[in-house]
C-alpha atoms as a PDB file:
ATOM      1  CA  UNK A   1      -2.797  17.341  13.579  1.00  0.00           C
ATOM      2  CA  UNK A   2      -2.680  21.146  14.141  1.00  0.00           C
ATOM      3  CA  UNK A   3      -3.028  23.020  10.769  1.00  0.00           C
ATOM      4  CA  UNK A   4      -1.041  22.439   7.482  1.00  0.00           C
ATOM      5  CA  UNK A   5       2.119  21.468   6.510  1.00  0.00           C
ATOM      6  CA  UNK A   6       3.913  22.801   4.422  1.00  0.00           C
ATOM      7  CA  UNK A   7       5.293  20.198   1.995  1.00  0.00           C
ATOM      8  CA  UNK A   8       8.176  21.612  -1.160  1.00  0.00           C
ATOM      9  CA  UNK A   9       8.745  18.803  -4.115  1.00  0.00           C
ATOM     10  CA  UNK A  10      12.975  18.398  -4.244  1.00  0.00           C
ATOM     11  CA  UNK A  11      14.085  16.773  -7.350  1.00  0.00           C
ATOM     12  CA  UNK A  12      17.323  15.416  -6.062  1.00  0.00           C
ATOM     13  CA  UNK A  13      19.893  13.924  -7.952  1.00  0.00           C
ATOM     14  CA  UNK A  14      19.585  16.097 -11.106  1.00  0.00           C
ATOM     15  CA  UNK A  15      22.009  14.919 -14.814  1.00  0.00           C
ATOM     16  CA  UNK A  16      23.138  17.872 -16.279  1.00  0.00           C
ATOM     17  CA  UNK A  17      19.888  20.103 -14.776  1.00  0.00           C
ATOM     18  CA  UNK A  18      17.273  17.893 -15.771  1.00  0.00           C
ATOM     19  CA  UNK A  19      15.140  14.872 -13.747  1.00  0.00           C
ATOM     20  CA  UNK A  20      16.461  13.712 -10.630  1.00  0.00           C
ATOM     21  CA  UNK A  21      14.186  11.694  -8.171  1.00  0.00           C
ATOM     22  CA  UNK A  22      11.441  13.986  -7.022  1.00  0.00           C
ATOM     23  CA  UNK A  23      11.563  13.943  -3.219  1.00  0.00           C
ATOM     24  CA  UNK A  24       8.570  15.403  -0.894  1.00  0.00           C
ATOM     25  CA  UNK A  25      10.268  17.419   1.986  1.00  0.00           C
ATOM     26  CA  UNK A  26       8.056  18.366   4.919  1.00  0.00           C
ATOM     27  CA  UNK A  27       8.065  20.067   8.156  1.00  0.00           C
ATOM     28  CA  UNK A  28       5.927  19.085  10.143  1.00  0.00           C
ATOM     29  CA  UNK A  29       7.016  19.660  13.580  1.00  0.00           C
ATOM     30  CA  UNK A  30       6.171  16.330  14.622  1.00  0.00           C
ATOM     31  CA  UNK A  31       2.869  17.052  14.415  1.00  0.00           C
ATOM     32  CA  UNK A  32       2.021  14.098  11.647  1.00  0.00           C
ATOM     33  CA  UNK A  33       1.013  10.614  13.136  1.00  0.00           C
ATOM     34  CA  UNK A  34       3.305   8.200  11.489  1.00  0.00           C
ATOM     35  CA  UNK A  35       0.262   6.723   9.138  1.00  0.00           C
ATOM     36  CA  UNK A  36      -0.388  10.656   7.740  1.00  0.00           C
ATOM     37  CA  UNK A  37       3.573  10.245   7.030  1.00  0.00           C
ATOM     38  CA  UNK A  38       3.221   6.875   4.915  1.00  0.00           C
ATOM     39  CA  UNK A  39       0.563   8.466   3.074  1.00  0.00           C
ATOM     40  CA  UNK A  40       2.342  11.927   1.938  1.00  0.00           C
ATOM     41  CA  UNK A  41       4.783   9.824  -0.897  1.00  0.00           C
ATOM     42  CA  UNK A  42       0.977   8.741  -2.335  1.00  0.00           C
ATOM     43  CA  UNK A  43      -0.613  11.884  -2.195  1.00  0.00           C
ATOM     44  CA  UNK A  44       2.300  13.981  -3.843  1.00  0.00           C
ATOM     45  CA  UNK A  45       3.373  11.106  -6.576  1.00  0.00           C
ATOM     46  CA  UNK A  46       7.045  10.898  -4.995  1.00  0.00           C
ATOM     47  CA  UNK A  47       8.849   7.118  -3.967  1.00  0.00           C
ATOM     48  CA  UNK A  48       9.688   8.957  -0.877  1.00  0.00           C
ATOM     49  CA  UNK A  49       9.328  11.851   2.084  1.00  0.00           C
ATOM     50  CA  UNK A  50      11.717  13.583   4.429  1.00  0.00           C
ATOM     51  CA  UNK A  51      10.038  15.188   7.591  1.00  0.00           C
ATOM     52  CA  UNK A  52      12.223  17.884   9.106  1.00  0.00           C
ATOM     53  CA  UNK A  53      11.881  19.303  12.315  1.00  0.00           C
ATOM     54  CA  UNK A  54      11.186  23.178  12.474  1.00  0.00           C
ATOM     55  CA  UNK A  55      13.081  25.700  14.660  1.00  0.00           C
ATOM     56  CA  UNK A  56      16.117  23.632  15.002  1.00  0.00           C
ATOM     57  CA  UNK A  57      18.598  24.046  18.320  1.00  0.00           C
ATOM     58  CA  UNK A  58      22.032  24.546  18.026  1.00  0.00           C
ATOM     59  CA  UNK A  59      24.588  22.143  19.449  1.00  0.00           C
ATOM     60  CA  UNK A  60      26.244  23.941  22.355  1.00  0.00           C
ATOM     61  CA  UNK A  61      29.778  22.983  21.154  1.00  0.00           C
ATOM     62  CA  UNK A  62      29.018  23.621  17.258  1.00  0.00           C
ATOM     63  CA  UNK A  63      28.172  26.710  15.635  1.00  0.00           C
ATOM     64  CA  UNK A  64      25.855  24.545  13.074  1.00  0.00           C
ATOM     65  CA  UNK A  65      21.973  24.148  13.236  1.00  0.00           C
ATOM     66  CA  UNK A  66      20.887  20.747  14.261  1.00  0.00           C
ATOM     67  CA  UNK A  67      17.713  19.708  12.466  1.00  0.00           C
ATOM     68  CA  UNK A  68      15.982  16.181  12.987  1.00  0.00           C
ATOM     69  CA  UNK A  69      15.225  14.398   9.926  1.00  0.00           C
ATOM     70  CA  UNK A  70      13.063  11.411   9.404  1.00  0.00           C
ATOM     71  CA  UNK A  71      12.583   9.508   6.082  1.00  0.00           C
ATOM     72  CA  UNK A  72       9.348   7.899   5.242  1.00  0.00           C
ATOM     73  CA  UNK A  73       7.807   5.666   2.113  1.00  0.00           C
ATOM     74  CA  UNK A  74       3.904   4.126   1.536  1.00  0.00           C
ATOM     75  CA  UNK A  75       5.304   1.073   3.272  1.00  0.00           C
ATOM     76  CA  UNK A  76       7.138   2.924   6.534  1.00  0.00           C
ATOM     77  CA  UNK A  77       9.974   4.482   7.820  1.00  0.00           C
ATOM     78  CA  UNK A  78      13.459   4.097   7.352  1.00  0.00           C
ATOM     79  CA  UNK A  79      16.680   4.264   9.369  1.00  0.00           C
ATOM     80  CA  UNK A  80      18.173   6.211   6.383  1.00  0.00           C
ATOM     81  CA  UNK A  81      17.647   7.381   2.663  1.00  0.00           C
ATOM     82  CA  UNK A  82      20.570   8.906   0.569  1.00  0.00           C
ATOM     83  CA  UNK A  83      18.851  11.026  -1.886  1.00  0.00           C
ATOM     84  CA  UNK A  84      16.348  12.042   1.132  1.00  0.00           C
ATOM     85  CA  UNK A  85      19.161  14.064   2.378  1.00  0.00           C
ATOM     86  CA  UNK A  86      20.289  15.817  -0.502  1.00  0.00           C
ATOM     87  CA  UNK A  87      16.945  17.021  -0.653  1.00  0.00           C
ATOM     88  CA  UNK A  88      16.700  17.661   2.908  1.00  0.00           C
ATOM     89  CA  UNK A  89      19.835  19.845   2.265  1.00  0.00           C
ATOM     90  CA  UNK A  90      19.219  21.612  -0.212  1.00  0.00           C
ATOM     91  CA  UNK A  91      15.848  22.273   1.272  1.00  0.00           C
ATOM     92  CA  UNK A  92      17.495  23.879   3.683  1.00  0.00           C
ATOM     93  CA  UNK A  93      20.202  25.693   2.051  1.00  0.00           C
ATOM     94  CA  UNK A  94      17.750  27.444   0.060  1.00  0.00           C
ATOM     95  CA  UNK A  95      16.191  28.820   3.242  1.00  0.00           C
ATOM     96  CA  UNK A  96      19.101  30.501   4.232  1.00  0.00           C
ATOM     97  CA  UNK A  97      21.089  33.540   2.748  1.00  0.00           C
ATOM     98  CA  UNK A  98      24.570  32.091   3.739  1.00  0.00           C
ATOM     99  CA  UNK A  99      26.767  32.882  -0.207  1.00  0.00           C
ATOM    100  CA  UNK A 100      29.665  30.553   1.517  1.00  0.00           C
ATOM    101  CA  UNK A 101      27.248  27.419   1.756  1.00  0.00           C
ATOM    102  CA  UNK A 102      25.128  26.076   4.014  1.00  0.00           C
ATOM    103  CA  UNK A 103      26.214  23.366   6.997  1.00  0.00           C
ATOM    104  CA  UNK A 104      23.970  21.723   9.268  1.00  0.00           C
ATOM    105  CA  UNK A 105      24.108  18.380  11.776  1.00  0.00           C
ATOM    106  CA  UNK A 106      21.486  16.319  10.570  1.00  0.00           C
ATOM    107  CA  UNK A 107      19.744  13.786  13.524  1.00  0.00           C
ATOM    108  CA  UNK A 108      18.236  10.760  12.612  1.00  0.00           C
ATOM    109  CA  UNK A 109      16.590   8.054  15.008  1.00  0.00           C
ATOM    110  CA  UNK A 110      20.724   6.227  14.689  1.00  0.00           C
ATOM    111  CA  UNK A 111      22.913   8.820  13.969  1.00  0.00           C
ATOM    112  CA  UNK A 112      24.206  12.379  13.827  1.00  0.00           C
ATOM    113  CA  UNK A 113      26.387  13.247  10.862  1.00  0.00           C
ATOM    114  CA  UNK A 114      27.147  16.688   9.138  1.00  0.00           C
ATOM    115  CA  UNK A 115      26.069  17.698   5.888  1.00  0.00           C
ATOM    116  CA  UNK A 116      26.400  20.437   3.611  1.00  0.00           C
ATOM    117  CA  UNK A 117      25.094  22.452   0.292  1.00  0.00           C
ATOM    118  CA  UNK A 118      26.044  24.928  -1.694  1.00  0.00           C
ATOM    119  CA  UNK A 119      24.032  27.445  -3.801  1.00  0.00           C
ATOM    120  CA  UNK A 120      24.789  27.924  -7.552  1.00  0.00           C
ATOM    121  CA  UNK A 121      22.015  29.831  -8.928  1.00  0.00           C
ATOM    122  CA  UNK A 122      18.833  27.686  -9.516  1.00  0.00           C
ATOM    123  CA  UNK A 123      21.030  24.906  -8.479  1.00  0.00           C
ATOM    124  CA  UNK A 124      21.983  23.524  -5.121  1.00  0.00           C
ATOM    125  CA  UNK A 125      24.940  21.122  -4.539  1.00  0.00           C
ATOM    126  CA  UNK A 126      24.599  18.506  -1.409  1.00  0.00           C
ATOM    127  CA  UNK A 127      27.135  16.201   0.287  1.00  0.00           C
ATOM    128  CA  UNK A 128      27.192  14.424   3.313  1.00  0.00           C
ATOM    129  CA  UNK A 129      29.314  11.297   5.070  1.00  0.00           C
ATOM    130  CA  UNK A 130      26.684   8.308   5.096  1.00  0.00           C
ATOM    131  CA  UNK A 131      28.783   6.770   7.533  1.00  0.00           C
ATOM    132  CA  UNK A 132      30.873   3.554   7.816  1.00  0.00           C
ATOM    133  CA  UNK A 133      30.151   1.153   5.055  1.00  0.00           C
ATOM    134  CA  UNK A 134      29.926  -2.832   6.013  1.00  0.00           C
ATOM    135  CA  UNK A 135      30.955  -5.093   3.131  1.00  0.00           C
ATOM    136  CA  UNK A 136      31.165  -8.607   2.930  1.00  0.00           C
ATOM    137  CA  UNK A 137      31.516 -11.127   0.123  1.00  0.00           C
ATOM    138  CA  UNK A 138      27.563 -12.500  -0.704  1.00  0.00           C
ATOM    139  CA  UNK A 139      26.638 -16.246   0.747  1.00  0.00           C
ATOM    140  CA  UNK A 140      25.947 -18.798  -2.365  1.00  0.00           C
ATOM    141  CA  UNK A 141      22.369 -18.974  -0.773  1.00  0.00           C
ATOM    142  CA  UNK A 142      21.886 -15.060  -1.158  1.00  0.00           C
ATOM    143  CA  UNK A 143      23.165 -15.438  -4.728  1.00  0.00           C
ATOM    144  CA  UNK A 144      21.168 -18.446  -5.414  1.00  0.00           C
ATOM    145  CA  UNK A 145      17.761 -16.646  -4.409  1.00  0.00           C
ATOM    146  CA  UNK A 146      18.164 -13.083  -5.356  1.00  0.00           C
ATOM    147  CA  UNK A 147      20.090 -13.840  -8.964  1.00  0.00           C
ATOM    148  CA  UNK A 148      17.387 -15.476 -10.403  1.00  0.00           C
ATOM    149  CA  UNK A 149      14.946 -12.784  -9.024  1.00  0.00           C
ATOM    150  CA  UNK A 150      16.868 -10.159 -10.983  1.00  0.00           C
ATOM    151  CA  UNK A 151      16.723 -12.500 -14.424  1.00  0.00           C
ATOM    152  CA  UNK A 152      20.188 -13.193 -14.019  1.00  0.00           C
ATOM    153  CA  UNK A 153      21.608 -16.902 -14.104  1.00  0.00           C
ATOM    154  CA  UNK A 154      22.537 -17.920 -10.444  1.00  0.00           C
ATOM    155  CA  UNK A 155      26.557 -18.544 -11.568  1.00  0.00           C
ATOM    156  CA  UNK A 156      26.126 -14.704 -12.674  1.00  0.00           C
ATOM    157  CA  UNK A 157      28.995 -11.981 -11.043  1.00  0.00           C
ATOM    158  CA  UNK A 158      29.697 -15.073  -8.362  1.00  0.00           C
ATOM    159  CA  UNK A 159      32.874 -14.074  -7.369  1.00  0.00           C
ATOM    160  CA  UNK A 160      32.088 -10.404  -6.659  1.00  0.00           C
ATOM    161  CA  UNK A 161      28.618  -9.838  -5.151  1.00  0.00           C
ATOM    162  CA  UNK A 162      28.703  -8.392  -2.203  1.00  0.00           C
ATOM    163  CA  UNK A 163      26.415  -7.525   0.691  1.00  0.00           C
ATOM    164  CA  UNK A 164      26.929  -3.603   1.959  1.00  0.00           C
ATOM    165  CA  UNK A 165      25.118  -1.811   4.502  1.00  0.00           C
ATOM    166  CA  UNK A 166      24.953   1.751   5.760  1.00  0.00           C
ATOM    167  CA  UNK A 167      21.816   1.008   7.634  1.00  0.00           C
ATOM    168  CA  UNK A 168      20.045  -2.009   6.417  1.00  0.00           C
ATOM    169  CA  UNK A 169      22.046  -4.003   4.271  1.00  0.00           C
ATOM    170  CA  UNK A 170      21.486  -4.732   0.035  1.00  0.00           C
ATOM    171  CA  UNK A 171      23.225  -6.589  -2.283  1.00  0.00           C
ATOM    172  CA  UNK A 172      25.727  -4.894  -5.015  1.00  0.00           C
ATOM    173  CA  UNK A 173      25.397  -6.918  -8.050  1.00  0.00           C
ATOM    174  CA  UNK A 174      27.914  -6.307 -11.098  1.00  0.00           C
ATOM    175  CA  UNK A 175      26.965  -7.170 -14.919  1.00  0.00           C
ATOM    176  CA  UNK A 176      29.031  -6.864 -18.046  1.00  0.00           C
ATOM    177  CA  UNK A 177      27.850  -3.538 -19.242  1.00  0.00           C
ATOM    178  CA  UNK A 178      25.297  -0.938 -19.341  1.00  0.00           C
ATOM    179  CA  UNK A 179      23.149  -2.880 -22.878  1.00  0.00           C
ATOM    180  CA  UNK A 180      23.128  -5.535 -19.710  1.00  0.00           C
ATOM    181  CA  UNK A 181      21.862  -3.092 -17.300  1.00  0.00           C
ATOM    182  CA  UNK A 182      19.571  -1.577 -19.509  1.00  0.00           C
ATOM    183  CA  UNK A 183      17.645  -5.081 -20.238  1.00  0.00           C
ATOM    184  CA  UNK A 184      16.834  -6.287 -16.718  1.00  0.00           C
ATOM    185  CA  UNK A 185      13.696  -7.129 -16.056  1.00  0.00           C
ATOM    186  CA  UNK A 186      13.291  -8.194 -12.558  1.00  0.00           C
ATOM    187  CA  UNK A 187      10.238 -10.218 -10.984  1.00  0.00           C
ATOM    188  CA  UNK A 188       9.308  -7.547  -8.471  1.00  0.00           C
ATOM    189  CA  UNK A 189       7.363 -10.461  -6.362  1.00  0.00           C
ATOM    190  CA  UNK A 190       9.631 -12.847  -6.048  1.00  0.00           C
ATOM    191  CA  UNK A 191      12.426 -10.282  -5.347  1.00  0.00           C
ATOM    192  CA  UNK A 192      10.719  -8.712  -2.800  1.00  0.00           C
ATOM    193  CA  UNK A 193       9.753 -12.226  -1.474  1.00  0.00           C
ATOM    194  CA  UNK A 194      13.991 -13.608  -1.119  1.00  0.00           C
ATOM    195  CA  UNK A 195      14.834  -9.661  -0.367  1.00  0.00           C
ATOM    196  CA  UNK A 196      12.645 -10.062   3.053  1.00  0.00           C
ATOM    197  CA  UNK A 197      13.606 -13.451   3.898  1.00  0.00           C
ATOM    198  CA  UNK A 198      16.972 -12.492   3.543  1.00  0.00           C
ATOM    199  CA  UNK A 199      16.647  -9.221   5.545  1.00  0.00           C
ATOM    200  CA  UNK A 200      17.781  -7.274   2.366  1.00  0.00           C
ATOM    201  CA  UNK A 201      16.464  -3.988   1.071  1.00  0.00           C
ATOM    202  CA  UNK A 202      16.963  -4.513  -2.210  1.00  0.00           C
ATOM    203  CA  UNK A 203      19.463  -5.049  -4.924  1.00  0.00           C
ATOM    204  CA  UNK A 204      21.685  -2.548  -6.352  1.00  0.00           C
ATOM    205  CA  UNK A 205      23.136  -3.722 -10.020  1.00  0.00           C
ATOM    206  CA  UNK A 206      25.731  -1.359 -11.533  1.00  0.00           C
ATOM    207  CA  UNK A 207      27.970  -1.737 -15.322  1.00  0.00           C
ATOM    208  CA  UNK A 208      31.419  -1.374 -14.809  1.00  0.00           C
ATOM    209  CA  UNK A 209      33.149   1.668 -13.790  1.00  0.00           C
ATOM    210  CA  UNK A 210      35.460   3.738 -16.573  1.00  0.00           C
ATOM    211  CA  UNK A 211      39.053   4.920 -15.965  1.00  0.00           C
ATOM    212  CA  UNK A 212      37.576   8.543 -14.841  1.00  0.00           C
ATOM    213  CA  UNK A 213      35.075   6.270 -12.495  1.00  0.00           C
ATOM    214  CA  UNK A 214      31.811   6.851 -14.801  1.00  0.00           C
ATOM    215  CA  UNK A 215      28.869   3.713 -14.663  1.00  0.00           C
ATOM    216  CA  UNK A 216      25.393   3.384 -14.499  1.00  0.00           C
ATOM    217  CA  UNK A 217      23.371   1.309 -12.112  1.00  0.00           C
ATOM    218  CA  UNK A 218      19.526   0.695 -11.223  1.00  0.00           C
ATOM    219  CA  UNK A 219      17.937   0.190  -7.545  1.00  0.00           C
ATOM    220  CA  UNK A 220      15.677  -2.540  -7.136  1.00  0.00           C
ATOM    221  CA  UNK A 221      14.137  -1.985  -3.661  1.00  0.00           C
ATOM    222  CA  UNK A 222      10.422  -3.757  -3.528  1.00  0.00           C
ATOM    223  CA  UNK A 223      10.551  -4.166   0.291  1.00  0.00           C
ATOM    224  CA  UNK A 224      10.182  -0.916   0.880  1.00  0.00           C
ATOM    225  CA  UNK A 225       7.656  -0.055  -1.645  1.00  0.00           C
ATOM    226  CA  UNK A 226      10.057   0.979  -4.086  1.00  0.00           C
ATOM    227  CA  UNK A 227      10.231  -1.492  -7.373  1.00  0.00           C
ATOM    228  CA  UNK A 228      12.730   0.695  -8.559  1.00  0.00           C
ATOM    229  CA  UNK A 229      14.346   3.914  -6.982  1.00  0.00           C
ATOM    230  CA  UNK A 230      15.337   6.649  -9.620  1.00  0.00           C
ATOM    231  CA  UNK A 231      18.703   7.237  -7.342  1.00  0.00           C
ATOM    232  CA  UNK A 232      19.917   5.729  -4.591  1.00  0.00           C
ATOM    233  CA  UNK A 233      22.994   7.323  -2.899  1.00  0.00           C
ATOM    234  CA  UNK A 234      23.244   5.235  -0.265  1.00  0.00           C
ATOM    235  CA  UNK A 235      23.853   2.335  -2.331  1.00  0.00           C
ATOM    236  CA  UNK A 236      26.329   4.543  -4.464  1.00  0.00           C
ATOM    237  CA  UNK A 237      28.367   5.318  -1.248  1.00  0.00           C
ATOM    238  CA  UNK A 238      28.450   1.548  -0.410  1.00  0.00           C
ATOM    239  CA  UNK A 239      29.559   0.929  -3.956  1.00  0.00           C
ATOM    240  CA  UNK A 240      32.256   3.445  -3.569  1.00  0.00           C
ATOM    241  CA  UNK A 241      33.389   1.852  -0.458  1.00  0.00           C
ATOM    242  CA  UNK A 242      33.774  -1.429  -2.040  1.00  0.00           C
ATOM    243  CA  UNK A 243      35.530  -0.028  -5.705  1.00  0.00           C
ATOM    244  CA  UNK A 244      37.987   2.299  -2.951  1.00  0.00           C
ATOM    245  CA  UNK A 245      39.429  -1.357  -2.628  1.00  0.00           C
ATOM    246  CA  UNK A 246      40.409  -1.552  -6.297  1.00  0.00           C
ATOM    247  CA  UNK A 247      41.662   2.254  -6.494  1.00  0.00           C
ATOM    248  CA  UNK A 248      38.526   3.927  -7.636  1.00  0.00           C
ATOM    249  CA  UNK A 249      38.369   6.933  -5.207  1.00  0.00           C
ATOM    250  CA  UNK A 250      35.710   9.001  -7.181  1.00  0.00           C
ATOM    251  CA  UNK A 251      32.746   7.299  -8.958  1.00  0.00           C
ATOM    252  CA  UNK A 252      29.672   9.236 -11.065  1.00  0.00           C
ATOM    253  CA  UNK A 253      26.744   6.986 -11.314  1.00  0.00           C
ATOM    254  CA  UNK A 254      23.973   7.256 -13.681  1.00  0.00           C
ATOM    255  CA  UNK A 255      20.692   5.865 -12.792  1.00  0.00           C
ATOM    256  CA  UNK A 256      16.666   6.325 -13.482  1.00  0.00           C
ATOM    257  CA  UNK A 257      16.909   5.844 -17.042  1.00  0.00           C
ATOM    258  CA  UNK A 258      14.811   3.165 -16.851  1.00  0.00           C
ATOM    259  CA  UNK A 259      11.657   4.644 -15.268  1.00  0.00           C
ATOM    260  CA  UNK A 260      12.101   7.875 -17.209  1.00  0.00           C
ATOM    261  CA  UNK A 261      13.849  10.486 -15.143  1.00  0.00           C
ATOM    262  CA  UNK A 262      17.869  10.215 -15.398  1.00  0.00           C
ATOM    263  CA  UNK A 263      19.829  11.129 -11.955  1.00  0.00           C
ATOM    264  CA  UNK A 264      23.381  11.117 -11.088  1.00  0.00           C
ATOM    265  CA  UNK A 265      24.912  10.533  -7.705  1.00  0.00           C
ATOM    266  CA  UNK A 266      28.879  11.280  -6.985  1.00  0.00           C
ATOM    267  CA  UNK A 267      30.896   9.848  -4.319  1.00  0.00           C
ATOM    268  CA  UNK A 268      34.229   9.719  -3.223  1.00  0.00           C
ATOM    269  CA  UNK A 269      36.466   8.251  -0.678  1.00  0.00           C
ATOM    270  CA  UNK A 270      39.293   8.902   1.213  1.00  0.00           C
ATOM    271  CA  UNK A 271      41.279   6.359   3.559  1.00  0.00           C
ATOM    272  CA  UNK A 272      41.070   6.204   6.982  1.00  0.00           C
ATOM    273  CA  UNK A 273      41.995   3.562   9.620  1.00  0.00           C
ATOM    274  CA  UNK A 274      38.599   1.969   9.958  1.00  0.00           C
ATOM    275  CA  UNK A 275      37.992   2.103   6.327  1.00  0.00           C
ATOM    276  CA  UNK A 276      37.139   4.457   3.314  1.00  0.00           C
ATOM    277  CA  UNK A 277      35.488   7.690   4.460  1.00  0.00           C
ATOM    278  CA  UNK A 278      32.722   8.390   1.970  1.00  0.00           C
ATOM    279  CA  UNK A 279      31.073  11.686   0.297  1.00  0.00           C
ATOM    280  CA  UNK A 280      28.477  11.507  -1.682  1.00  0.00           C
ATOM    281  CA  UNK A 281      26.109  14.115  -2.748  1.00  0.00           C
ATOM    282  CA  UNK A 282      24.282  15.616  -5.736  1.00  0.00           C
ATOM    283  CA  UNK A 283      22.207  18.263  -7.189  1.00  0.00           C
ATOM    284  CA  UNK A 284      19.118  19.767  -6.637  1.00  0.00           C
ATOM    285  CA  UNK A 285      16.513  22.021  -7.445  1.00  0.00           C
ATOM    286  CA  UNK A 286      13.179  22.915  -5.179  1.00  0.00           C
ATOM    287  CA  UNK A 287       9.986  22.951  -6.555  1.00  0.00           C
ATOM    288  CA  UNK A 288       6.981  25.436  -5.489  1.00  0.00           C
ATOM    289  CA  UNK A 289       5.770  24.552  -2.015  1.00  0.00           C
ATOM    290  CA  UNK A 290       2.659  22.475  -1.755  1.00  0.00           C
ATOM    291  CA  UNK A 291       0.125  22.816   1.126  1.00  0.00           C
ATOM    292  CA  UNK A 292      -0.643  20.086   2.906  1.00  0.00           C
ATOM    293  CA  UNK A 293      -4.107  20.022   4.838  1.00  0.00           C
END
């Protein structure tokens, strides 16, 4: 490695200007071996790190910036990470003097998708299309294992657990109501044990939504590192996806309560004819910049 990096704490995800999930952005050129990658979540006390590409190119038939983007936690890299990009774009966005907002193509090792932020004075507001959403209705063996790992009886939300991947799949989990929520208590072992047999990320495990599409839900993602993620937007977006079904085109979901730092993640959806088209986005703030020998 050639010199420092230059490494800015994002909290992404912010409630009403305050928490969020503190994210370590980094660019690093590609100048980091993959190892010094895993370790940068350690060193800077964050569940995850984005590594952005410097000098980005422009695609010849788009007048946006193209910047490559790669997420990272303790345990490795992954093929995607909602609240990564938020702060990724609002990282970004605050690099640039652009009043209308800020737009870039974002490249990741499986796709290229647009995303986009806008500056409100400390504040910055990101959004971006996660991509298609695969849902399917939860085998009884995937209930049967990862219920129980949750501390919820195996019978539990039968009917409507579903499996939903934008990327890797994870499980959406309903219970009756955010006192439910709230009282979890998941064995992290054993759920990281079924969650890797199964091939699953982790669980996502939400309260039911109101009438203006308000709930709270909590991100149980041990395979990765992660016993439980302060916000998780890619799980939000697949959530959306599946409550688009029942009419719900705009949902606001409250998480990190739990672990001490409240988030929020919106999402909406619009129809298409391969499915729901999802948004989903929060806000941000950027920390000082922390060298990184």
């Amino acid at each position: 490695m050639s010199g420092p990096c230059t490494t800015v704490i994002v909290h992404a995800c912010l409630r009403d200007g305050n928490g969020g999930s503190p994210t370590a952005v980094v660019l690093d050129d590609d100048r980091l071996t993959d190892e010094e990658r895993r370790r940068v979540p350690l060193e800077h006390g964050t569940s995850h790190a984005v590594f952005l590409r410097r000098r980005p190119e422009r695609e010849p038939t788009v007048d946006q910036p193209a910047v490559h983007i790669r997420f990272f936690t303790s345990s490795g890299e992954l093929p995607a990470c909602g609240h990564g990009t938020v702060a990724a774009l609002a990282f970004l966005a605050s690099r640039t003097e652009d009043a209308g907002g800020y737009r870039a193509l974002l490249r990741t090792s499986t796709r290229t998708f647009e995303g986009r932020a806008l500056r409100e004075g400390a504040y910055l507001t990101a959004a971006f299309d996660p991509g298609p959403v695969d849902l399917r209705q939860a085998s009884a063996e995937e209930r049967s294992l990862v219920l129980p790992a949750l501390g919820l009886a195996a019978a539990d939300a039968a009917q409507d657990v579903r499996v939903a991947g934008v990327g890797r799949e994870r499980l959406l989990i309903p219970v009756d109501d955010r006192a439910a929520l709230a009282t979890l208590d998941p064995n992290s072992g054993k759920l990281r044990e079924v969650c890797d047999h199964l091939g699953f990320l982790g669980a996502y495990v939400y309260s039911p939504p109101s009438p203006a599409g308000a709930l709270a839900a909590r991100m149980f993602a041990p395979s990765i590192g992660v016993p439980e993620d302060i916000a998780n937007a890619n799980s939000t977006a697949c959530l959306a996806a599946h409550l688009a079904g029942r009419g719900i085109n705009r949902i606001a979901v409250d998480m990190g309560d739990a672990v001490g730092s409240p988030a929020t993640i919106t999402a909406s959806t619009h129809p298409t004819p391969s499915g729901p088209r999802v948004q989903v986005g929060g806000t941000a703030t950027i920390g000082p910049p922390l060298p990184r020998a």
